[in-house]
C-alpha atoms as a PDB file:
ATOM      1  CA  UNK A   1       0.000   0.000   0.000  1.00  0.00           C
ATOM      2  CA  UNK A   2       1.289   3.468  -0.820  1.00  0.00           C
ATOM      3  CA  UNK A   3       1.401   5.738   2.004  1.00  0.00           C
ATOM      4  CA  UNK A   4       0.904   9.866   1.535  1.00  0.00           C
ATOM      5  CA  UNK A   5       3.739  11.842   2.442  1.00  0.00           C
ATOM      6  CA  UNK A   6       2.578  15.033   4.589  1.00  0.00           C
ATOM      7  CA  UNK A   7       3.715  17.598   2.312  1.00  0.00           C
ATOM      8  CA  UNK A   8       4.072  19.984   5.478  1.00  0.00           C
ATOM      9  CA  UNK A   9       6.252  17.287   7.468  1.00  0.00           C
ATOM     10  CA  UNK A  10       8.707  17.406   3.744  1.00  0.00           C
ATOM     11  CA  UNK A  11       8.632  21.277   4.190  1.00  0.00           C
ATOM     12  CA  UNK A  12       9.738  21.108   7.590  1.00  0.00           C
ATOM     13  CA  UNK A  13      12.408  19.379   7.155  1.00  0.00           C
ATOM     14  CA  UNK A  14      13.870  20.899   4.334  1.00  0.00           C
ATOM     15  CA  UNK A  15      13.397  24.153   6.740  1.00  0.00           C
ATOM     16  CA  UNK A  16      15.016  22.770   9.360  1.00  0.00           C
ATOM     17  CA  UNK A  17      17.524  21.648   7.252  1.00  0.00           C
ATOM     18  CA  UNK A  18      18.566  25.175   5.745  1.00  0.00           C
ATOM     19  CA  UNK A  19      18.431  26.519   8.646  1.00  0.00           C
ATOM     20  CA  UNK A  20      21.337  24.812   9.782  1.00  0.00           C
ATOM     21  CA  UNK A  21      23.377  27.057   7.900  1.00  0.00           C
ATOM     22  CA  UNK A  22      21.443  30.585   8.583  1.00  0.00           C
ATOM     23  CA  UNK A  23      21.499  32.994  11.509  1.00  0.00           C
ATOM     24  CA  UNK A  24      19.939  36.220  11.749  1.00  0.00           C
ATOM     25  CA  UNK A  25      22.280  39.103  13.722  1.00  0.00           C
ATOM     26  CA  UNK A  26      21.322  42.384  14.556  1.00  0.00           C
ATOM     27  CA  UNK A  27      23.336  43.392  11.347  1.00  0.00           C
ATOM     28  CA  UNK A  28      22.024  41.184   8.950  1.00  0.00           C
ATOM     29  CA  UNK A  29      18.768  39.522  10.558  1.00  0.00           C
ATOM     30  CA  UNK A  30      17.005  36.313   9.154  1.00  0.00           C
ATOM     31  CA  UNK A  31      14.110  37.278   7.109  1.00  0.00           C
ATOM     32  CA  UNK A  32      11.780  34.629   7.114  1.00  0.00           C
ATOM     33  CA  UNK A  33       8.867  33.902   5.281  1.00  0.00           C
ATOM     34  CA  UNK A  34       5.809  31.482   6.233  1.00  0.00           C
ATOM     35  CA  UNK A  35       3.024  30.963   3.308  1.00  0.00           C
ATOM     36  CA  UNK A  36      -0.545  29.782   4.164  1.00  0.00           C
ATOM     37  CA  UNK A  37      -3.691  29.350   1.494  1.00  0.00           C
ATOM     38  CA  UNK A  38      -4.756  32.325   1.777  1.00  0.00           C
ATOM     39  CA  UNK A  39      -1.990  34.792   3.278  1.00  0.00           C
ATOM     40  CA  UNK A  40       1.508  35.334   3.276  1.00  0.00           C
ATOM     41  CA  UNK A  41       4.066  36.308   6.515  1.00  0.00           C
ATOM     42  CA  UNK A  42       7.200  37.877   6.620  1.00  0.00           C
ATOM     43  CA  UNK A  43       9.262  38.292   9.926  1.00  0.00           C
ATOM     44  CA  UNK A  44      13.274  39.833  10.517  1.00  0.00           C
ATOM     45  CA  UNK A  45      14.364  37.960  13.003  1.00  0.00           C
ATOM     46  CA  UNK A  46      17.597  38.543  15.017  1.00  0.00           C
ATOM     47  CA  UNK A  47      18.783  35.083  16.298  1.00  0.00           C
ATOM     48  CA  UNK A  48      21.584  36.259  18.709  1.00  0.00           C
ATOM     49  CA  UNK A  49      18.907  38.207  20.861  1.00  0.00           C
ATOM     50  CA  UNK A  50      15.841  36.143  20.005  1.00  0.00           C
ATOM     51  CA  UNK A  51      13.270  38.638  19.280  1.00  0.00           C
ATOM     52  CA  UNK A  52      11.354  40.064  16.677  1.00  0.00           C
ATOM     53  CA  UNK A  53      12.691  43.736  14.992  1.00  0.00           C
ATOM     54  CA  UNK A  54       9.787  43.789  12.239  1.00  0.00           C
ATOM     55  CA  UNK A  55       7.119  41.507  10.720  1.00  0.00           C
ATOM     56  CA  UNK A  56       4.352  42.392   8.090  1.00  0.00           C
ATOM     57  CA  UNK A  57       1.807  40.125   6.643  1.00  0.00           C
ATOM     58  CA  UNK A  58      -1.219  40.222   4.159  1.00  0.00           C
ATOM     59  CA  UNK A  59      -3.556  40.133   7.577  1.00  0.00           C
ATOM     60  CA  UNK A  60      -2.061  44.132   8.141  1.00  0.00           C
ATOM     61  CA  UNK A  61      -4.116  47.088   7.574  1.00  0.00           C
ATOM     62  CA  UNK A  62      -2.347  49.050   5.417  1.00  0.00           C
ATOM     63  CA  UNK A  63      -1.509  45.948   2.539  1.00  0.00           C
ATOM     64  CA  UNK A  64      -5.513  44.789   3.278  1.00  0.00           C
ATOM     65  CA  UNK A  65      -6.961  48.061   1.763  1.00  0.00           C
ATOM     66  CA  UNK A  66      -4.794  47.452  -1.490  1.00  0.00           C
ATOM     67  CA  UNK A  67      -6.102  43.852  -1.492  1.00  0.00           C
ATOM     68  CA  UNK A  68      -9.251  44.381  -3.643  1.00  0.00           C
ATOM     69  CA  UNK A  69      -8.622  42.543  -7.283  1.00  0.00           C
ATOM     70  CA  UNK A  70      -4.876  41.511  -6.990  1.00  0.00           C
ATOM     71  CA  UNK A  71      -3.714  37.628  -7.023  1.00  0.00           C
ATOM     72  CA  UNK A  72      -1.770  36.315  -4.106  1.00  0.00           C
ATOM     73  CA  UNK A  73       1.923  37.141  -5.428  1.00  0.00           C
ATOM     74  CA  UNK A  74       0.923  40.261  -6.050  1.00  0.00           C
ATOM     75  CA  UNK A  75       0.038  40.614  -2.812  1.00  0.00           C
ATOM     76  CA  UNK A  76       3.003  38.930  -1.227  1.00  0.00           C
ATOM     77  CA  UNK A  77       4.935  41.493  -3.328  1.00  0.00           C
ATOM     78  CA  UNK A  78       3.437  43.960  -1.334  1.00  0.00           C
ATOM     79  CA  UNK A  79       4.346  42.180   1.707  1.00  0.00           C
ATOM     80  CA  UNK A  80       8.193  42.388   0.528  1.00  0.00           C
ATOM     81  CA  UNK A  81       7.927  46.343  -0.008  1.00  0.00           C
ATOM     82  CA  UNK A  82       6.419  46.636   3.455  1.00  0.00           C
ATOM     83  CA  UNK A  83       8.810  44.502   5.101  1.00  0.00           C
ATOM     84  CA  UNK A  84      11.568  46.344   3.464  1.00  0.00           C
ATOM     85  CA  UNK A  85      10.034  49.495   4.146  1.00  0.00           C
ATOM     86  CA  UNK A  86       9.883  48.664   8.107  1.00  0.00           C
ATOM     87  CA  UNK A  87      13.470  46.904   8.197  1.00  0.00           C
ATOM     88  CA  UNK A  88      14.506  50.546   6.305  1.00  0.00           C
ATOM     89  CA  UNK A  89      13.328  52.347   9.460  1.00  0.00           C
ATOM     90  CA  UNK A  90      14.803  50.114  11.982  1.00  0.00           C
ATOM     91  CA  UNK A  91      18.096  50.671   9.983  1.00  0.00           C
ATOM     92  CA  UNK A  92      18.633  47.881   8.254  1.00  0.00           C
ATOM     93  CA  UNK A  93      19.700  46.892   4.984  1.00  0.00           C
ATOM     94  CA  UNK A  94      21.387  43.827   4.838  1.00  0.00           C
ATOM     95  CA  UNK A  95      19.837  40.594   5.193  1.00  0.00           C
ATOM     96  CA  UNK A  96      19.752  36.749   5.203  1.00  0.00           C
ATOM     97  CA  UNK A  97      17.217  35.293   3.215  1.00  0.00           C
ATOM     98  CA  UNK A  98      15.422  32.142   4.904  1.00  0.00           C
ATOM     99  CA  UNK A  99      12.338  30.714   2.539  1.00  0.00           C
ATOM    100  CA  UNK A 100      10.605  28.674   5.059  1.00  0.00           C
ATOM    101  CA  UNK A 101      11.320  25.345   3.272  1.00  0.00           C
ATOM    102  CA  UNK A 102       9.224  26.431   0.413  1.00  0.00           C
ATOM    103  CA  UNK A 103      10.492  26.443  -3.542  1.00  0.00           C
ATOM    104  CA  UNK A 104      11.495  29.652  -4.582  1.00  0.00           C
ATOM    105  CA  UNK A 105       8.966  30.485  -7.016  1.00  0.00           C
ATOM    106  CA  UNK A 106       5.841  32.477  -7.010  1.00  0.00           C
ATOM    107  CA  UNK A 107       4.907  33.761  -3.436  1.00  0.00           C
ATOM    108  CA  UNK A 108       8.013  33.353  -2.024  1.00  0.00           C
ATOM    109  CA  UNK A 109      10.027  35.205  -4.651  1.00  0.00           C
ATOM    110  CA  UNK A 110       7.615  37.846  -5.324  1.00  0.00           C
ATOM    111  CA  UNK A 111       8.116  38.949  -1.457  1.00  0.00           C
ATOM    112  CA  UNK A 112      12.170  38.938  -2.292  1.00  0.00           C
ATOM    113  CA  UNK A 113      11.594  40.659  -4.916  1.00  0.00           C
ATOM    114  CA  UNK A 114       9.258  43.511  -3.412  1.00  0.00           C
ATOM    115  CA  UNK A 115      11.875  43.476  -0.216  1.00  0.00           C
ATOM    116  CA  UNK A 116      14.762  44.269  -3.344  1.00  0.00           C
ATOM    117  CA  UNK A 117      13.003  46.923  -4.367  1.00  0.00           C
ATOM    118  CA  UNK A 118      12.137  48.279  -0.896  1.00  0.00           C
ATOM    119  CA  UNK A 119      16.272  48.248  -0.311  1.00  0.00           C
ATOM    120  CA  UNK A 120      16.948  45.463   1.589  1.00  0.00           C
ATOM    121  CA  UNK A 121      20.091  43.582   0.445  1.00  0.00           C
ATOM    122  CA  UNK A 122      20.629  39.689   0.454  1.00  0.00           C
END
């Protein structure tokens, strides 16, 4: 008998995985991404001190009110500008680029590329 493979348990460990080989510091903190059905999530995270400098998601006020009549990457490429726009503020500009375990394709590269444009580096 053929069993399914839980495509979230594959994810996972591919995430877990690459993130063997990234940290976040307060100079260049880990910007990682987590993709749902419906929305899209994008966090800097600074490993050394364990918190949270800025996160932005399609759930936030200011990307909701753009929402009307735009597909999901073009959404989660408003989720890269914002999250480039906050990490700008916060003074950063490098970062380290962690996909979640995800392909890097659609969602997950359209928030890259809207954090490129917002002048992050990675």
């Amino acid at each position: 008998m053929i069993k399914m493979m839980n495509k979230n348990a594959v994810r996972k460990a591919r995430h877990y995985r690459s993130r063997r080989h990234l940290a976040g510091t307060s100079a260049r903190p880990r910007l990682n991404i987590y993709r749902s059905l419906n929305n899209i999530y994008a966090q800097l995270i600074d490993d050394e001190a364990g918190c949270t400098l800025a996160a932005a998601s399609t759930l936030d006020a200011s990307i909701k009110a753009q929402l009307g009549g735009k597909t999901k990457t073009q959404a989660a490429r408003l989720v890269g500008e914002l999250i480039g726009k906050r990490a700008k503020e916060k003074g950063v500009t490098g970062i380290v680029f962690d996909r979640g375990g995800y392909l890097y394709t659609g969602r997950v590269a359209a928030v890259a590329e809207g954090a490129r444009e917002a002048g992050l580096n990675f």
